[in-house]
C-alpha atoms as a PDB file:
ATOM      1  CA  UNK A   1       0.921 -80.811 -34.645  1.00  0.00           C
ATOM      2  CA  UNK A   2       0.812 -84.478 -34.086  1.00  0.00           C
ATOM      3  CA  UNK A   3       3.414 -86.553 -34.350  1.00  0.00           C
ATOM      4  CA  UNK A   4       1.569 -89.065 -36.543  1.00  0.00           C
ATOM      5  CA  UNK A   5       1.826 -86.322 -39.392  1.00  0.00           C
ATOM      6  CA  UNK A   6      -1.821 -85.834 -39.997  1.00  0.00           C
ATOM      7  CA  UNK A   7      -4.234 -82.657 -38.935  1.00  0.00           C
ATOM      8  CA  UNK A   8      -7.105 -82.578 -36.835  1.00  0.00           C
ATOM      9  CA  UNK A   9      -9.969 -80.142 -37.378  1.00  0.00           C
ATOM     10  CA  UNK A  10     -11.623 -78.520 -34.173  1.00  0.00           C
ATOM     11  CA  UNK A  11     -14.917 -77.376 -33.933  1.00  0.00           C
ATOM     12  CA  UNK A  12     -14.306 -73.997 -32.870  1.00  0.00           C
ATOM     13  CA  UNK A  13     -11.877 -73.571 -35.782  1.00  0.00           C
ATOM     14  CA  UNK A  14     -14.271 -73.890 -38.307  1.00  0.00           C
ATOM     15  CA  UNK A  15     -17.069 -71.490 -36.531  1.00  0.00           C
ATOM     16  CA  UNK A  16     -14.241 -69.029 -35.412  1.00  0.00           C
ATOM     17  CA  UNK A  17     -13.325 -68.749 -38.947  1.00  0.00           C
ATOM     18  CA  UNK A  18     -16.898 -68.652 -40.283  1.00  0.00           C
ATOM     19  CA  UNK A  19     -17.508 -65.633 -38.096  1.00  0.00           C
ATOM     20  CA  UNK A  20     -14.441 -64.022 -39.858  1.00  0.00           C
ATOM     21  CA  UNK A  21     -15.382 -64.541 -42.798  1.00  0.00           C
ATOM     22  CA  UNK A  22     -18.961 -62.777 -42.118  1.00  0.00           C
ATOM     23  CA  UNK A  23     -17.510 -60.267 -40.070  1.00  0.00           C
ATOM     24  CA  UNK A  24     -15.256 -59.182 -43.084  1.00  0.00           C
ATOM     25  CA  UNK A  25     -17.712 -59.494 -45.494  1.00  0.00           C
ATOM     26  CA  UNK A  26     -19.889 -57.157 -42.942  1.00  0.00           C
ATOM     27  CA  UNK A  27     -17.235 -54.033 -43.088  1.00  0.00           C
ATOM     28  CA  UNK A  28     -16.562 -54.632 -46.982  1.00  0.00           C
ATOM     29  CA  UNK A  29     -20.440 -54.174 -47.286  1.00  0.00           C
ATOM     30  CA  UNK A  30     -20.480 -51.032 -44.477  1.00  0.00           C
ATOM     31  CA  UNK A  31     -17.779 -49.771 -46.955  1.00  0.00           C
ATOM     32  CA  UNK A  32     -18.913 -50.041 -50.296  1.00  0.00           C
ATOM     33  CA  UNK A  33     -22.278 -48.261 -48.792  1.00  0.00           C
ATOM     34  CA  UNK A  34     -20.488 -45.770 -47.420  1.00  0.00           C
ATOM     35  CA  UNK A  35     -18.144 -45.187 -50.370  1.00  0.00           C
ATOM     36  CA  UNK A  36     -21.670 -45.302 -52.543  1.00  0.00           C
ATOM     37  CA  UNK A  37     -23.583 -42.332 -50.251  1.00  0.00           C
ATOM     38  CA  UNK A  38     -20.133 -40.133 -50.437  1.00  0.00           C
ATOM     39  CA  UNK A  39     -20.471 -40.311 -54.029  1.00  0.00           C
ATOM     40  CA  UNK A  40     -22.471 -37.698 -55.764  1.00  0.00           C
ATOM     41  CA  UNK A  41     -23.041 -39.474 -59.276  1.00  0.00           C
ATOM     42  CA  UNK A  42     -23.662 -43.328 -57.203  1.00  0.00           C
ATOM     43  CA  UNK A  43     -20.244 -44.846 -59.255  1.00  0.00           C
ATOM     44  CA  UNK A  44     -19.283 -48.449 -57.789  1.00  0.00           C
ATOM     45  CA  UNK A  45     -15.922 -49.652 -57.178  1.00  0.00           C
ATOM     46  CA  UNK A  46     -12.407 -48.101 -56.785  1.00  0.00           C
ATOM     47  CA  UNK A  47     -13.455 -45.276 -59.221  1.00  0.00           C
ATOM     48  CA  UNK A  48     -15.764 -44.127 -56.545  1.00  0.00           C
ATOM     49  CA  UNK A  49     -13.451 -44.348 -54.029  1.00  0.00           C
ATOM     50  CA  UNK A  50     -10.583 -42.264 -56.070  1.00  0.00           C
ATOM     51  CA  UNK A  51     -13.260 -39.670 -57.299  1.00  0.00           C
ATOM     52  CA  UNK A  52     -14.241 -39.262 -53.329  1.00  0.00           C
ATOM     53  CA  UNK A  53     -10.735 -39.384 -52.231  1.00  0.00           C
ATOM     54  CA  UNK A  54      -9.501 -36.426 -54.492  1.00  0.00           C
END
């Protein structure tokens, strides 16, 4: 940090955390399609996931 008390924003901060962000949003989508074809009746969401898991 600098000693003047204020932040400084680098480039590759922002695109390193853009890339993050789409790279989590990627697996959460891989996920839910996965957790979607497992289930036999096509239920979204944690109920899927619990009725697959059981």
């Amino acid at each position: 940090m600098n000693s003047a008390g204020y932040r400084t924003v680098n480039v590759n901060d922002v695109l390193l955390n853009f890339i993050g962000v789409m790279v989590g949003y990627g697996c959460y989508r891989l996920f839910a399609a996965i957790v979607r074809g497992i289930s036999p009746d096509k239920k979204r969401g944690l109920a899927a996931l619990l009725d697959t898991a059981v």
